[in-house]
Protein backbone atom coordinates (compact mmCIF):
# COMPACT_ATOMS: atom_id res chain seq x y z
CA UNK A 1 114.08 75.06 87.00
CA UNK A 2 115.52 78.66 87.51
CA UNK A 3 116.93 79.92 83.60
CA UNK A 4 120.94 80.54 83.64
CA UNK A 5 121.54 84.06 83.34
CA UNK A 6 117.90 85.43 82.88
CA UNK A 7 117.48 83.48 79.58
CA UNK A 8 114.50 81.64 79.09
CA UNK A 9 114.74 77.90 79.46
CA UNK A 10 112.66 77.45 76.88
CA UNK A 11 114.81 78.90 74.08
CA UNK A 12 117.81 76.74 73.64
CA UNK A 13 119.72 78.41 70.77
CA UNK A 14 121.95 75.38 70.28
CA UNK A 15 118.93 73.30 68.35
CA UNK A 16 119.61 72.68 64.96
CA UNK A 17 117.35 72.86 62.21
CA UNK A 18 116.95 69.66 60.67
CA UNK A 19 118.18 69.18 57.19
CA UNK A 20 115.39 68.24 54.39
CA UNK A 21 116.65 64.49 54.92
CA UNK A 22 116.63 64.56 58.38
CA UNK A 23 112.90 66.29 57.98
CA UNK A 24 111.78 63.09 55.68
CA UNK A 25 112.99 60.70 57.42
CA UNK A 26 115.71 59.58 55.29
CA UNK A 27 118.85 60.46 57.02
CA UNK A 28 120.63 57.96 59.04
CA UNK A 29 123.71 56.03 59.09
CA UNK A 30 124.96 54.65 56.14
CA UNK A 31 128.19 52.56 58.16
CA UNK A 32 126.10 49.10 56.51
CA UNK A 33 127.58 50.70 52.70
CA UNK A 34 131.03 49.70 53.29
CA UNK A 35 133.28 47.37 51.25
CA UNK A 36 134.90 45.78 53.94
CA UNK A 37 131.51 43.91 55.42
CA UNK A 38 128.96 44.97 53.43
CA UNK A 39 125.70 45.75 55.26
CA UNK A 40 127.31 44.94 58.23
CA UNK A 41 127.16 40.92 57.87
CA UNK A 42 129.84 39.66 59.60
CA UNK A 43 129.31 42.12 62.49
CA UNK A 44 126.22 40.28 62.86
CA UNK A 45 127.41 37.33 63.26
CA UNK A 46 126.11 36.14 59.91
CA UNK A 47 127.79 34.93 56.63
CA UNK A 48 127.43 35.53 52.41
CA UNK A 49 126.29 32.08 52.23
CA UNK A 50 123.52 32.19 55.03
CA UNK A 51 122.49 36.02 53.74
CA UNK A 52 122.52 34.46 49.92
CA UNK A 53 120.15 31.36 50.93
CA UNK A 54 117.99 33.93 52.91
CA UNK A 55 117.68 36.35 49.44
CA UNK A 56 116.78 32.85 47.60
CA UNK A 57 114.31 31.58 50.21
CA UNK A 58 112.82 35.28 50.48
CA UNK A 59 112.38 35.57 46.51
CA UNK A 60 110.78 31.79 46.18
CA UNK A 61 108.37 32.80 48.99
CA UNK A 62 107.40 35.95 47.24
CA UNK A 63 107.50 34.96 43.74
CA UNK A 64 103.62 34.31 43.84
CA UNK A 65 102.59 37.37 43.91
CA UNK A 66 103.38 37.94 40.47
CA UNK A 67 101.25 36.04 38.22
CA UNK A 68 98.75 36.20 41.05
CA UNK A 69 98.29 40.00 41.10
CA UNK A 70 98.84 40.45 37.33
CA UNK A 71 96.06 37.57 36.83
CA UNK A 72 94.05 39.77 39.11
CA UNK A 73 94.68 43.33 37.97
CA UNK A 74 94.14 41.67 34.14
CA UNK A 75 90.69 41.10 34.78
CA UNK A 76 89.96 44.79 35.07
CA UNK A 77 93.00 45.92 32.46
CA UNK A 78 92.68 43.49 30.05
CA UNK A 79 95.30 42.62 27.49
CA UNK A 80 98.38 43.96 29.89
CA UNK A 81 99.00 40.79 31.72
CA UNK A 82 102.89 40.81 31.02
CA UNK A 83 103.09 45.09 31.84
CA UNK A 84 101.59 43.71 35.15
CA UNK A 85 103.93 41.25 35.76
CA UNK A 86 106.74 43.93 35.09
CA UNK A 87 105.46 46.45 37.08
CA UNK A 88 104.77 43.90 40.41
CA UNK A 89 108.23 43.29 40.19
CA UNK A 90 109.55 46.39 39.42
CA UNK A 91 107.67 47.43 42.39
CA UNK A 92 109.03 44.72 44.65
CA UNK A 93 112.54 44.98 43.98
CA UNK A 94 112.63 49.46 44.40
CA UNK A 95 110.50 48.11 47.62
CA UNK A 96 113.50 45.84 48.57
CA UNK A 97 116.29 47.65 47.51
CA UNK A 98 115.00 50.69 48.90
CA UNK A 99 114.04 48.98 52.61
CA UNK A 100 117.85 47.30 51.65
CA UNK A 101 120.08 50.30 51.32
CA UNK A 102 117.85 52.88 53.73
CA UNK A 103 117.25 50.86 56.53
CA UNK A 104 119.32 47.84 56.75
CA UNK A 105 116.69 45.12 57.31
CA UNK A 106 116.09 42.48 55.39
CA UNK A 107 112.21 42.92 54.83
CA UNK A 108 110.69 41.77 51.33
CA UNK A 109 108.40 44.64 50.61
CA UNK A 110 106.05 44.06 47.52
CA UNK A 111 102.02 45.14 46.22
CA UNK A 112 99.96 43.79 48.98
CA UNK A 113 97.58 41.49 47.58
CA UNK A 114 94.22 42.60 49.85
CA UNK A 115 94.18 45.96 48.44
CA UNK A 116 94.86 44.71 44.70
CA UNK A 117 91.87 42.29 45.36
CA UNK A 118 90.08 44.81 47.03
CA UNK A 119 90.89 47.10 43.77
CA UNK A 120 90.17 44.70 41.75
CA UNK A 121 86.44 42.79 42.82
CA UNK A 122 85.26 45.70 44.76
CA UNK A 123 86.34 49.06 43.30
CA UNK A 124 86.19 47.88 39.43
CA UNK A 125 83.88 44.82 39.31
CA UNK A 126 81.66 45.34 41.92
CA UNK A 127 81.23 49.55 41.64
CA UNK A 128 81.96 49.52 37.84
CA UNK A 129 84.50 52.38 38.63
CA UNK A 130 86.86 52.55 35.52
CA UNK A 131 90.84 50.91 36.55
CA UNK A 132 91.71 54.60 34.84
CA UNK A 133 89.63 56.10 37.68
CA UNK A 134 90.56 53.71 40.24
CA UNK A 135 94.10 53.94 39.69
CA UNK A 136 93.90 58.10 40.12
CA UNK A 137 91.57 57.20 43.74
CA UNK A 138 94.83 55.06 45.15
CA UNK A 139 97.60 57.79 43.32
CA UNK A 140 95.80 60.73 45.90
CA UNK A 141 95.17 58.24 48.80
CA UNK A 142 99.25 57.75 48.31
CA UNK A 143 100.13 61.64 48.21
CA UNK A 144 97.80 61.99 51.50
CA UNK A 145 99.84 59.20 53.36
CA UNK A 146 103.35 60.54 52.21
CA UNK A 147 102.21 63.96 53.32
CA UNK A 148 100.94 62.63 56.71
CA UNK A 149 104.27 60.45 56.94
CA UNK A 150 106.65 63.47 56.20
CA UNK A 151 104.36 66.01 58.36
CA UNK A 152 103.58 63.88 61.07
């Protein structure tokens, strides 16, 4: 189309610059953080006893994973089998809370057990790479996919 007044249509000088949030993804609408219907629950049509028997049912379905992946992950670290089972669930609940507060949805997020097996019986056992060594290869691979995240 023709520009208004000779300006190019292409510059709009009313675009705002995204704020660092914005930029990583991590602004959005907090409304769900309220004290009068916390994350939004009985606008969905929901209640505190369905949402509590949902957390309950969620955390019995998940609770596997932790002496599962620290029985794993011990066989390459041995002698840490209870700092593994602290660290799966620390890792699962900033997972949850995190996917909790940011987003709104109730999604369990936790270690995914293929790539701790795949860590574990491939990587370790079956290349003989050290866990030390191991552990820096998946540290980069996760500061590559936050940098491809945030830069798109």
């Amino acid at each position: 189309g023709a520009a208004k007044d000779g300006m190019d249509p292409t510059m709009d000088m009313n675009i705002k610059k995204p704020s660092m949030l914005e930029f990583m993804g991590l602004a959005g609408n907090f409304g769900h953080l309220n004290l009068r219907d916390p994350f939004d629950v009985k606008k969905r049509g929901s209640t505190y006893v369905t949402e509590i028997r949902a957390g309950i049912t969620t955390f019995l379905a998940m609770a596997y994973i932790l002496p599962v992946n620290s029985g794993m992950l011990s066989l390459v670290i041995p002698g840490k089998r209870e700092q593994l089972v602290c660290a799966t669930a620390l890792a699962s609940f900033c997972g949850c809370w995190l996917m909790g507060i940011l987003s709104n949805y109730p999604f369990m997020l936790a270690p995914g057990m293929g790539t701790n097996a795949f860590f574990t019986f491939t990587i370790c056992l079956g290349r003989g790479l050290s866990y030390q060594a191991a552990f820096a290869a998946v540290f980069v691979a996760g500061c590559i996919f936050i940098t491809l995240s945030i830069t798109g």
